[in-house]
Protein backbone atom coordinates (compact mmCIF):
# COMPACT_ATOMS: atom_id res chain seq x y z
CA UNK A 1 0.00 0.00 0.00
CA UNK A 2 1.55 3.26 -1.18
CA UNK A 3 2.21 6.09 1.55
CA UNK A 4 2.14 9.22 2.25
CA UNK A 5 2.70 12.22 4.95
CA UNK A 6 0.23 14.29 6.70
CA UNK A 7 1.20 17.68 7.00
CA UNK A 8 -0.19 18.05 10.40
CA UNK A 9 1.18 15.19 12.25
CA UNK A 10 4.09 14.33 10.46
CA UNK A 11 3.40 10.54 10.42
CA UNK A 12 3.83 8.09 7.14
CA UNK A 13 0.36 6.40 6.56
CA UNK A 14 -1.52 4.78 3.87
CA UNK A 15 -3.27 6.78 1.09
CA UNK A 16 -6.42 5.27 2.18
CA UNK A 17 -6.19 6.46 5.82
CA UNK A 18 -5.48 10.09 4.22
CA UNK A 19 -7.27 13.12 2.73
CA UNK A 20 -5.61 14.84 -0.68
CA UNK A 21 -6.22 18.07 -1.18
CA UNK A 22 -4.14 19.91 -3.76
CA UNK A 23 -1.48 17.15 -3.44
CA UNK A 24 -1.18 17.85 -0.15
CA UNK A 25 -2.33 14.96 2.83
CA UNK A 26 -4.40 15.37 5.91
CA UNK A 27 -5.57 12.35 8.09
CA UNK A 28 -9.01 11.50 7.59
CA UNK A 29 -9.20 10.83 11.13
CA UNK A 30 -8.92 14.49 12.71
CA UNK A 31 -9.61 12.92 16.31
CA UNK A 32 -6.57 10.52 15.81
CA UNK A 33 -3.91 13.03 14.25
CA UNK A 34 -4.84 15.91 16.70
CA UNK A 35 -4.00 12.87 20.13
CA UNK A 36 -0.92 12.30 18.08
CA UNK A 37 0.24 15.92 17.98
CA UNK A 38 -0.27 16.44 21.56
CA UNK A 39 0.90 12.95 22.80
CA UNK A 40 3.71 13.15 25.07
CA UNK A 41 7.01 12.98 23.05
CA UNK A 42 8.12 9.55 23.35
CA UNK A 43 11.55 10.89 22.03
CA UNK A 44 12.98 10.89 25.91
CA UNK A 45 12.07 7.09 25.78
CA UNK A 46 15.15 4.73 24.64
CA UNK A 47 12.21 1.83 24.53
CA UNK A 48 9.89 3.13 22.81
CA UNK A 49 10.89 1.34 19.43
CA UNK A 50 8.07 2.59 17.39
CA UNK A 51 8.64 6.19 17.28
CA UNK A 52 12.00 5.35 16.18
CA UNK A 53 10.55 3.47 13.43
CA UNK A 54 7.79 5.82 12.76
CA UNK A 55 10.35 8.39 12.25
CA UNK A 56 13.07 6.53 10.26
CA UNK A 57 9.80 5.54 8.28
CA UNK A 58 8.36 9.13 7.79
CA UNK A 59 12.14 10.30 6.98
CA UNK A 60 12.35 8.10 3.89
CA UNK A 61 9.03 9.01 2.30
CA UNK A 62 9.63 12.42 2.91
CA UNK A 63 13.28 11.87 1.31
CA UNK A 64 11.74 10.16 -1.54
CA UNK A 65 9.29 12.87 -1.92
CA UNK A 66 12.37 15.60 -2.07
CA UNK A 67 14.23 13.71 -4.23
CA UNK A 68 11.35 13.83 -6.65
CA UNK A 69 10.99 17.36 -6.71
CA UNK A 70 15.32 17.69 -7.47
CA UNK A 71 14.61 15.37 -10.35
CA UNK A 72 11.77 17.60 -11.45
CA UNK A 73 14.16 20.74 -10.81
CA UNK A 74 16.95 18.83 -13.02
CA UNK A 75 14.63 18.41 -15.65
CA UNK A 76 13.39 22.09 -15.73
CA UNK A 77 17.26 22.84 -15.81
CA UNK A 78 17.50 20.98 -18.80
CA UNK A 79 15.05 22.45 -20.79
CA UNK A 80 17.21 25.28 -20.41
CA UNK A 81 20.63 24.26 -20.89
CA UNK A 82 22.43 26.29 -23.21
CA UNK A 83 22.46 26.02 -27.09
CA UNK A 84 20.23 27.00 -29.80
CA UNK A 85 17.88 30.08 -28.18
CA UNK A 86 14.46 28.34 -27.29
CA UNK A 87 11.66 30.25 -28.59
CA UNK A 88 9.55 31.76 -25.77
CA UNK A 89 5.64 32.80 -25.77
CA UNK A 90 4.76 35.92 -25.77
CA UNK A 91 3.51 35.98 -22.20
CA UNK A 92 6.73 34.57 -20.88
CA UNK A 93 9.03 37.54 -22.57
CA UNK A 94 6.27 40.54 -21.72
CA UNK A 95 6.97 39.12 -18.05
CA UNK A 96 10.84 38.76 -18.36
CA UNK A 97 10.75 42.76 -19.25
CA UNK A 98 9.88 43.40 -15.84
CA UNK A 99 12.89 41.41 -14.86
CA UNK A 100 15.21 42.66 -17.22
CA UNK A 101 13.79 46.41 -16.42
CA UNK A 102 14.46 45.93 -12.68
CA UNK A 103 18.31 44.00 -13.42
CA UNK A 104 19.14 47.08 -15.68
CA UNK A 105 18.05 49.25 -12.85
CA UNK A 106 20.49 47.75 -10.20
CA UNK A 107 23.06 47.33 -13.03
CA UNK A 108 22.88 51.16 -13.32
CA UNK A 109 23.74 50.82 -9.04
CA UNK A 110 26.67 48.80 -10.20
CA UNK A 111 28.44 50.99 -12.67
CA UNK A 112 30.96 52.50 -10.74
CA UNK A 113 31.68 48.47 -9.12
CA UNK A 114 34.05 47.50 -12.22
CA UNK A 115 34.00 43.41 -10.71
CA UNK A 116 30.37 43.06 -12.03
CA UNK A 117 29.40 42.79 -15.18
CA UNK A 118 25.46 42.94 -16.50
CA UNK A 119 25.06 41.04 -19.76
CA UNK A 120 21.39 40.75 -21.19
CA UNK A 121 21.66 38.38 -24.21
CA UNK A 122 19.07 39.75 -26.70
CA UNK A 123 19.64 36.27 -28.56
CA UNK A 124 18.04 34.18 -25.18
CA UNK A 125 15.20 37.00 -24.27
CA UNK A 126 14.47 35.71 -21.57
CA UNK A 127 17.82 35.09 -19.49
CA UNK A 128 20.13 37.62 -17.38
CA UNK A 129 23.59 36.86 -16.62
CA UNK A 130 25.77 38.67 -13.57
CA UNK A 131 29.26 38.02 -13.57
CA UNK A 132 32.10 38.23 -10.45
CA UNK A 133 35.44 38.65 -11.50
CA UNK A 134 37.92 39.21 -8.86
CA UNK A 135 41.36 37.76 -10.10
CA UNK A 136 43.14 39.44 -7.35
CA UNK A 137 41.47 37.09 -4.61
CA UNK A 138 40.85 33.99 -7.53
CA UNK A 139 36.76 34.97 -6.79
CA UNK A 140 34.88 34.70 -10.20
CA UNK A 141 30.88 33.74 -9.80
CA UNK A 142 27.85 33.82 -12.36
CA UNK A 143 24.29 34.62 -11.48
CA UNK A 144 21.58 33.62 -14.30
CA UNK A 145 18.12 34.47 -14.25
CA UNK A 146 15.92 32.56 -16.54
CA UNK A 147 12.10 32.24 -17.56
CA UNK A 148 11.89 29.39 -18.92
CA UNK A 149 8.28 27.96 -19.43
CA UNK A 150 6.45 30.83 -18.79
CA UNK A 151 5.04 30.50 -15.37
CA UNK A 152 8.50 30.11 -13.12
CA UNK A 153 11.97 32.21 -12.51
CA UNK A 154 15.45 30.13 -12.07
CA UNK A 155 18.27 32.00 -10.17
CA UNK A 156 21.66 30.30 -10.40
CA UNK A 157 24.79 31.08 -8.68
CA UNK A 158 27.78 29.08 -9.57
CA UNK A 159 31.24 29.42 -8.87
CA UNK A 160 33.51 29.35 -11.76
CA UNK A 161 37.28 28.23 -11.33
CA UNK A 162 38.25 29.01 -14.93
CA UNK A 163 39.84 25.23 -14.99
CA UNK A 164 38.13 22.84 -17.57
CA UNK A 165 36.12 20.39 -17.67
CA UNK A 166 35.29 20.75 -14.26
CA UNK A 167 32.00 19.31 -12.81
CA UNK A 168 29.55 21.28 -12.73
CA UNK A 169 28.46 19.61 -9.56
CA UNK A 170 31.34 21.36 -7.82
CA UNK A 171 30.92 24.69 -9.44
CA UNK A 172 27.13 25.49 -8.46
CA UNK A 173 26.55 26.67 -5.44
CA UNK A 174 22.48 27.62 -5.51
CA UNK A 175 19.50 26.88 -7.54
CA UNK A 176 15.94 28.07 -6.42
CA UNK A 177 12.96 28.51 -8.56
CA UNK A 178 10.11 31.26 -8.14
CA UNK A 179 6.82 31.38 -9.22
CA UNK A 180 6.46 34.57 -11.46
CA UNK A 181 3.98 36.12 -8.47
CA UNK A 182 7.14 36.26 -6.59
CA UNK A 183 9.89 37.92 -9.18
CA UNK A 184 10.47 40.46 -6.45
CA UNK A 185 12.08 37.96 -4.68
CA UNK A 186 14.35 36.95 -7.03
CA UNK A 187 15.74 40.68 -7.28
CA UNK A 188 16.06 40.59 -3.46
CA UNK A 189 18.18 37.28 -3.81
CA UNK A 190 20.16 38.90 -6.35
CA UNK A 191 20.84 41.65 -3.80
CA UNK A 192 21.67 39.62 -1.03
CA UNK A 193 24.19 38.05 -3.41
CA UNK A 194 25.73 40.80 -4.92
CA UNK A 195 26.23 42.11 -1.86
CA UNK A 196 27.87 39.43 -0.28
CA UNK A 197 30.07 39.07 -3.14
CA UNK A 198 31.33 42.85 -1.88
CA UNK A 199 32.58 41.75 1.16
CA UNK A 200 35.97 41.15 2.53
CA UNK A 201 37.46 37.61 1.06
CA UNK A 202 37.51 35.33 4.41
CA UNK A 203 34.22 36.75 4.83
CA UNK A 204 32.22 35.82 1.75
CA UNK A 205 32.20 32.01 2.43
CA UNK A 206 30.53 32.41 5.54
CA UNK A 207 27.73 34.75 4.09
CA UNK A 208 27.28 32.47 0.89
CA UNK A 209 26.82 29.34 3.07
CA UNK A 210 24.87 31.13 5.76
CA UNK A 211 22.56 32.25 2.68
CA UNK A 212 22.05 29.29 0.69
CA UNK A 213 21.29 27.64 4.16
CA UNK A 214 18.30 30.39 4.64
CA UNK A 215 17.64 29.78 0.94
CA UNK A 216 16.87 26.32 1.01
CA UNK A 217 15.27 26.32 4.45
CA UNK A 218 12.55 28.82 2.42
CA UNK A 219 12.35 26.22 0.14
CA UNK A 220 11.56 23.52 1.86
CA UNK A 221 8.97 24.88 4.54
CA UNK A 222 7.36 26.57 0.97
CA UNK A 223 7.31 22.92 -0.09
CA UNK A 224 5.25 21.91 3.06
């Protein structure tokens, strides 16, 4: 019998002892889930080998779930990868000029900063890049915003060490996608990045890490 997680109590059950709405799952016994929530937390309890296995249990599905939605992200990714420009509908570039309005904007911020680089490729309308070069300190990042199917943002940020063939596994350092309702987040990502990227040398690993950590914590509570 295939299972799944209620968002309230946090326990792994069978579809049929569940409640989907929107692809999310509720117990269908309220009574039940709500004397779960409030049970006494067995976690102080060395014998108490069920809640071990009911989390262990509710840990994989969840990881199963996740791991579903990064295959879903990889295959978004792809769609995009670079090569020929993909043609894009007309709703999908009418909303990528707000984007590119509000990059230009903070690009014009940016002048004076000769480490950053704005490039709008008129070729892929509906993609930004942001480049880092600092040779002095070996720092050298790219930022890409993309639109790809009409409906969602991508914001990249990869670390480039100018040696080739390197994996890109190692290079990229934070992927998030954004519904285009939110595509005033992305510019305040973009901000927190640039910013960062400003800041003394020993210091920038911490922010980046401390970042994509608050990044991906959005993510996944968004995902809930």
């Amino acid at each position: 019998m295939e299972t799944k997680i209620c968002i309230y109590c946090g326990r792994a059950l069978d579809v049929n002892k569940l409640i989907d709405r929107a692809g999310k799952y509720r117990c269908k016994d309220e009574n039940d889930c709500l004397e779960y929530q409030t049970r006494e937390d067995p976690a102080d309890s060395m014998e108490s080998a069920d809640y071990f296995f009911d989390v262990v249990k509710s840990s994989l599905n969840e990881a199963a779930q996740r791991i579903a939605t990064y295959k879903g992200a990889k295959d978004d990714r792809a769609k995009s990868a670079p090569g020929d420009p993909v043609e894009r509908s007309e709703e999908s570039i009418a909303e990528f000029a707000w984007m590119k309005s509000a990059v230009d904007a903070l690009a014009s911020e940016y002048k004076e900063h000769q480490k950053f680089v704005f490039l709008y490729d008129e070729t892929r309308n509906n993609q930004y890049k942001i480049l880092f070069n600092d040779p002095d300190n070996h720092h050298y990042f790219a930022v890409k915003i993309d639109h790809t199917n009409g409906s969602r943002y991508s914001f990249t940020v990869a670390g480039e060490d100018r040696v080739a063939d390197t994996d890109p596994l190692y290079r990229e350092f934070l992927y998030k996608t954004y519904p285009s309702s939110q595509r005033e987040d992305v510019v305040r990502d973009l901000c927190v990045i640039l910013i960062a990227l400003k800041e003394e040398k020993d210091v920038i690993p911490a922010v980046l890490n401390a970042f994509r950590g608050e990044i991906e914590s959005r993510c996944y509570h968004s995902d809930q």
